[in-house]
Protein backbone atom coordinates (compact mmCIF):
# COMPACT_ATOMS: atom_id res chain seq x y z
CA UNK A 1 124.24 110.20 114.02
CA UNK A 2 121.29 112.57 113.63
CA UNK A 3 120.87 110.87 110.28
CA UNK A 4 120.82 107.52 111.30
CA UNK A 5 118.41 108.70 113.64
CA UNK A 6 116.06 110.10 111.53
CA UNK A 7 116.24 107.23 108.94
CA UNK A 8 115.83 104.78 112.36
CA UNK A 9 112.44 106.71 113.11
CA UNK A 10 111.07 106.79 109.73
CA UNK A 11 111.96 103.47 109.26
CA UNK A 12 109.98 102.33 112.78
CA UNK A 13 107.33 104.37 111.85
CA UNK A 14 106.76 102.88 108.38
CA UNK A 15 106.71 99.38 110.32
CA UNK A 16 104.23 100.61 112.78
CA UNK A 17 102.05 101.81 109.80
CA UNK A 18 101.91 98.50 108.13
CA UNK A 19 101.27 96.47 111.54
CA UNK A 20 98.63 98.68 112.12
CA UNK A 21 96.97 98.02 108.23
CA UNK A 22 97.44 94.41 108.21
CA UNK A 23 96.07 94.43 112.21
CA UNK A 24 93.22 96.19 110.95
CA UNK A 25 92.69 94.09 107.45
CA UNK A 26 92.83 91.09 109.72
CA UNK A 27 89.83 92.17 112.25
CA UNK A 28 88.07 93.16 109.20
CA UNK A 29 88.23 89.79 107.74
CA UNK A 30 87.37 88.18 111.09
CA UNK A 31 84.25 90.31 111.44
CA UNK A 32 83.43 89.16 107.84
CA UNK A 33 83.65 85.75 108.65
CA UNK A 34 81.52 85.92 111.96
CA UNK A 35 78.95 88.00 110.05
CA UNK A 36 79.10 84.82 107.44
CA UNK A 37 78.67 81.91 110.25
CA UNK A 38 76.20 83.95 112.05
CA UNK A 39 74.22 84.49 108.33
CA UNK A 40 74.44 80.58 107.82
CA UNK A 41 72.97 79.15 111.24
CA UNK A 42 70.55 82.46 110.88
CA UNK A 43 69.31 80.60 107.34
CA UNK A 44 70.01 77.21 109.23
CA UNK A 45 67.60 78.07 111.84
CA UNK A 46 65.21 79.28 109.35
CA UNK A 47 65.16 76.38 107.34
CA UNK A 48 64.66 73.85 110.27
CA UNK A 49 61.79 75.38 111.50
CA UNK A 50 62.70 76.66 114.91
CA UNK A 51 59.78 78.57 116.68
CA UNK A 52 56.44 78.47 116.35
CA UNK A 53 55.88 78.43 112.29
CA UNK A 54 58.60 77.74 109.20
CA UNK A 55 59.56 81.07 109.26
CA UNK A 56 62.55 82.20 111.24
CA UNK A 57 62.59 85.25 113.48
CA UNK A 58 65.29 86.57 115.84
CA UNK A 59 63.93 84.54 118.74
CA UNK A 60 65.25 81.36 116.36
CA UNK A 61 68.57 82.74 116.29
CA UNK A 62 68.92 83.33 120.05
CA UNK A 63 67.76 79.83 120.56
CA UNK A 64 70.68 78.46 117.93
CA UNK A 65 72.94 80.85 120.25
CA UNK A 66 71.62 80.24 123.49
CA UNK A 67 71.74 76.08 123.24
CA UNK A 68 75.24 76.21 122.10
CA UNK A 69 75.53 74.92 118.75
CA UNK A 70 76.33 78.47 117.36
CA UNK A 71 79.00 79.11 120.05
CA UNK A 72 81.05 76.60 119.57
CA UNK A 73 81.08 76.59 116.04
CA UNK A 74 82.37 80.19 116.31
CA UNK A 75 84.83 78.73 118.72
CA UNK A 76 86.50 76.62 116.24
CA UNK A 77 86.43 79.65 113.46
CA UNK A 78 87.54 82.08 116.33
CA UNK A 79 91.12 79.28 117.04
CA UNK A 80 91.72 78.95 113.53
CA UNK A 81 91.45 82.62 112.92
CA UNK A 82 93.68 82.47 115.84
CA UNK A 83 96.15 80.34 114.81
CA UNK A 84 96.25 82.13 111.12
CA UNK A 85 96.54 85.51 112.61
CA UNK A 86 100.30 84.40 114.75
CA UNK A 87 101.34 82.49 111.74
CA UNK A 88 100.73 85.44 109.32
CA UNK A 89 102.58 88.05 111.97
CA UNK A 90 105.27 85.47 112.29
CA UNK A 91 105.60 85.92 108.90
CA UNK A 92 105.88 89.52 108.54
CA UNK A 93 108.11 89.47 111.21
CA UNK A 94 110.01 87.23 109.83
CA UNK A 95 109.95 89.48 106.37
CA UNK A 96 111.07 92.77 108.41
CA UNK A 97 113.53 91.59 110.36
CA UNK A 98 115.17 90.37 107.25
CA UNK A 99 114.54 93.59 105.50
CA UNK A 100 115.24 96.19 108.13
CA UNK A 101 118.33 94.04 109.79
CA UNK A 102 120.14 94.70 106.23
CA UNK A 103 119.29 98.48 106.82
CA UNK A 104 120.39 98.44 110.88
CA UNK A 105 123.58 96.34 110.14
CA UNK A 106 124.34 98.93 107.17
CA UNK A 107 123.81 102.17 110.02
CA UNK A 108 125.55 100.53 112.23
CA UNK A 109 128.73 100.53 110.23
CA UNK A 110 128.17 103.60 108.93
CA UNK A 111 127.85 104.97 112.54
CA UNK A 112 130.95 102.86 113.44
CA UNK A 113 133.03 104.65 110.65
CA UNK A 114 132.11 108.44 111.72
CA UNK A 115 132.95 107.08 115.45
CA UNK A 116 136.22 106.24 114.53
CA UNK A 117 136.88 108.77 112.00
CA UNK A 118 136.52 111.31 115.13
């Protein structure tokens, strides 16, 4: 029992590692992709002419973020990142519970043969 325990805890804590890498890999890639939209309308901005002469300053970009058109372009980016993000952790938990329900099934009739050989 102590065994199957201990492999059970390793076993969880391995899975919590990787959720937490692939969580964190994930916000990473987000943040990249915001800084990338935000760069483009930035450059957008810039080459439009917002403000007072053709070159863009800060003010231009609050402008682009303050009428809207930046927000809700993020908006889509932020529902498909959205909508990625569940698929991919439907995925891996689709891959672990295949994976580590081989492993439980096999403790579990291990466990079941010390229980009945005592």
């Amino acid at each position: 029992k102590a065994m199957a325990k201990e492999l059970l805890e390793k076993q969880s804590t391995r899975l919590a590692d990787a959720y937490d890498e692939i969580i964190s890999l994930k916000w990473q890639s987000l943040e990249e992709v915001f800084q990338k939209k935000l760069w483009e309308y930035y450059t957008e901005a810039h080459r439009r002419g917002y403000g007072r002469s053709a070159a863009s300053t800060p003010e231009d970009l609050r402008e682009v973020w303050q009428n809207g058109e930046l927000k809700s372009l993020l908006a889509v980016e932020k529902q498909g990142w959205g909508r990625s993000q569940r698929a991919d952790l439907q995925h891996v938990e689709n891959e672990l519970d295949g994976s580590l329900g081989k492993s439980i099934e096999a403790l579990e009739a291990k466990l079941t043969t010390v229980a009945d050989l005592e």
